[in-house]
Protein backbone atom coordinates (compact mmCIF):
# COMPACT_ATOMS: atom_id res chain seq x y z
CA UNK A 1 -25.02 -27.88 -23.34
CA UNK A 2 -24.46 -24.48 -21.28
CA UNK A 3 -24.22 -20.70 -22.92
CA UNK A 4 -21.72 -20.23 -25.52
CA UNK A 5 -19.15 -18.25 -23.66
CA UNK A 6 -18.54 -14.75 -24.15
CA UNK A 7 -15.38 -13.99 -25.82
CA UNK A 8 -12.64 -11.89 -23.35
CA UNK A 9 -9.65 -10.38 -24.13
CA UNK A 10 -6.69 -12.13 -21.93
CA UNK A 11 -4.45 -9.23 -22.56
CA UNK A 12 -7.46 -6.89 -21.64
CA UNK A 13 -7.86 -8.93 -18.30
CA UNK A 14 -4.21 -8.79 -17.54
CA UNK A 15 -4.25 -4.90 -18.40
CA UNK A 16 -7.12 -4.43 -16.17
CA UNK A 17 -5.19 -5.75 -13.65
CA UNK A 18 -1.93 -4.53 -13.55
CA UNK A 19 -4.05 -1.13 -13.11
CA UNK A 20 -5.38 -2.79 -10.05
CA UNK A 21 -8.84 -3.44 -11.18
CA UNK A 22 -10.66 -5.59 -8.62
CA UNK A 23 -12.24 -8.93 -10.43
CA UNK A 24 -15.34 -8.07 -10.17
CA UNK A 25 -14.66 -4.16 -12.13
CA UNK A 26 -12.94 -6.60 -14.42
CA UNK A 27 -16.02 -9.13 -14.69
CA UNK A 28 -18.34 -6.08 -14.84
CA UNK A 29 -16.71 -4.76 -17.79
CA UNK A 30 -16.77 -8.01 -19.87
CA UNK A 31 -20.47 -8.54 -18.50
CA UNK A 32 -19.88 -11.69 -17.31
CA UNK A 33 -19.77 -13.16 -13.18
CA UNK A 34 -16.64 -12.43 -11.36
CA UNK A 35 -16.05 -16.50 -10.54
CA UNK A 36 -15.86 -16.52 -14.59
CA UNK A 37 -13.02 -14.06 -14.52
CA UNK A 38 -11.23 -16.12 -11.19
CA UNK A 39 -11.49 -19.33 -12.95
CA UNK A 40 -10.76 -18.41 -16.23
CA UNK A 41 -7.73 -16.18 -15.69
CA UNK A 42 -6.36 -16.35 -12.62
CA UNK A 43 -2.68 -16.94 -13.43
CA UNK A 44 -3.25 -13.81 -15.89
CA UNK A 45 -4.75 -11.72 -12.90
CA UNK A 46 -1.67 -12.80 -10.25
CA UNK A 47 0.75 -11.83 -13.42
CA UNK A 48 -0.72 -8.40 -14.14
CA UNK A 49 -1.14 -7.52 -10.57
CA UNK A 50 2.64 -8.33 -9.99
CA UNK A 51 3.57 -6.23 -13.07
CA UNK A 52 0.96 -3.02 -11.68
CA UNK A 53 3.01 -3.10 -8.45
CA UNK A 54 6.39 -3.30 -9.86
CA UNK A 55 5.54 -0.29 -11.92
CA UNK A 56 4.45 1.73 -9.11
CA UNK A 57 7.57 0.54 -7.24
CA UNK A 58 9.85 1.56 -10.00
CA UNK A 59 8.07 5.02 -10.29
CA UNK A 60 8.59 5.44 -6.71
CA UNK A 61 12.46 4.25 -7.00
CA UNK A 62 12.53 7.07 -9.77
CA UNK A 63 10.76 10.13 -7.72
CA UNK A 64 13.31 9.04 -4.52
CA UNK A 65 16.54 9.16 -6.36
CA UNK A 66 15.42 12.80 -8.66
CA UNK A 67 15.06 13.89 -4.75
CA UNK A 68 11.86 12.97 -3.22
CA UNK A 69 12.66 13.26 0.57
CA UNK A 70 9.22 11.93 1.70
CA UNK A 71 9.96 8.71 -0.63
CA UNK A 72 13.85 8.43 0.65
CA UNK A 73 12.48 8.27 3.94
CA UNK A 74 9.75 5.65 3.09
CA UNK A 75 11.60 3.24 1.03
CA UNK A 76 14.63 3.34 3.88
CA UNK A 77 11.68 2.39 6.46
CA UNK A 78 10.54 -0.15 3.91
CA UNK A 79 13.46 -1.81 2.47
CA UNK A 80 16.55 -1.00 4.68
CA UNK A 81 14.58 -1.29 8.25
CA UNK A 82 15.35 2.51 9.49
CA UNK A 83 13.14 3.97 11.73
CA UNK A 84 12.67 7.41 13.71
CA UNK A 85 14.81 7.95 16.69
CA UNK A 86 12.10 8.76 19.84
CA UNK A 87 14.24 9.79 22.71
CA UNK A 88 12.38 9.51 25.99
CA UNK A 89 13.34 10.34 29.42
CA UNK A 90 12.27 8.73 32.67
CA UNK A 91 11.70 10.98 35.36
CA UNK A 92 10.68 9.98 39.62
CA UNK A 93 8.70 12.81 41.52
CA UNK A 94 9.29 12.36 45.05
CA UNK A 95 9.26 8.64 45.27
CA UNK A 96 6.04 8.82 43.52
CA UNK A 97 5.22 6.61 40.36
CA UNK A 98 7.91 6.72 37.51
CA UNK A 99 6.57 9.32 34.20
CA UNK A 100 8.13 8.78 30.92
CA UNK A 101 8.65 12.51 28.89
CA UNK A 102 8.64 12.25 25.68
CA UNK A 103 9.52 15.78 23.28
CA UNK A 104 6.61 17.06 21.61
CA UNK A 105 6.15 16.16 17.98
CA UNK A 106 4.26 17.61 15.14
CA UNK A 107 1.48 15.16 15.82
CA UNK A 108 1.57 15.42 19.25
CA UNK A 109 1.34 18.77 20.40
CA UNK A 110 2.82 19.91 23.91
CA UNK A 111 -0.25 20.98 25.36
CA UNK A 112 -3.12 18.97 25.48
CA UNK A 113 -6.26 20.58 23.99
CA UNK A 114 -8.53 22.73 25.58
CA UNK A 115 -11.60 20.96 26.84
C-alpha cells in the first residue's frame, strides 16, 4: 500500500495553468512531484492552458481594435499573412559583380559603425 495521496484542487491546477504556470511551479505549490501533476491532470492542464491563451488573444483583439497600431500590425502578420514591403535595387559596377541596395531602416543604419 503506497502514501495516501495528497489532496489537490483540480480547479486550482487548471487555474494555475491558464496563468501559464509550468507543471513543475504547479507541482511545487501542491508539494508533490511534477509526474504527479502530468499524470493526474493532464487533460485539466491542456484545458487551462488553451483557455490562458485565448484570454491573452482576446485582450490583444481588444487593445488592436481601441487603436493599438503595434497590435494591428502584428495580428495582420499573424492572422491575415501581411508582411513589410523591402524594396531592393540591383545595381552592376563596371561589369563587376552584381550589389543588391537595400534603403536604410531603423535597425539597419546607413553607415556602418565606426570600428
Amino acid at each position: 500500500m503506497g502514501r495516501p495521496r495528497k489532496p489537490i484542487d483540480p480547479d486550482l491546477v487548471e487555474k494555475l495553468a491558464a496563468i501559464a504556470c509550468t507543471d513543475g511551479e504547479i507541482a511545487e505549490f501542491f508539494g508533490v512531484n511534477e509526474s504527479t501533476i502530468k499524470r493526474r491532470f493532464a487533460p485539466l492542464l491542456k484545458k487551462g492552458r488553451a483557455v490562458g491563451k485565448i484570454s491573452i488573444k482576446r485582450k490583444q483583439f481588444d487593445a488592436a481594435l481601441a487603436g493599438s497600431v503595434p497590435l494591428l500590425i502584428w495580428l495582420g502578420k499573424q492572422y491575415l499573412g501581411q508582411r513589410d514591403k523591402v524594396e531592393t535595387e540591383n545595381i552592376t559596377h563596371n561589369d563587376g559583380p552584381l550589389v543588391q541596395v537595400m534603403p536604410p531602416t531603423a535597425s539597419s543604419p546607413a553607415t556602418p559603425p565606426a570600428s
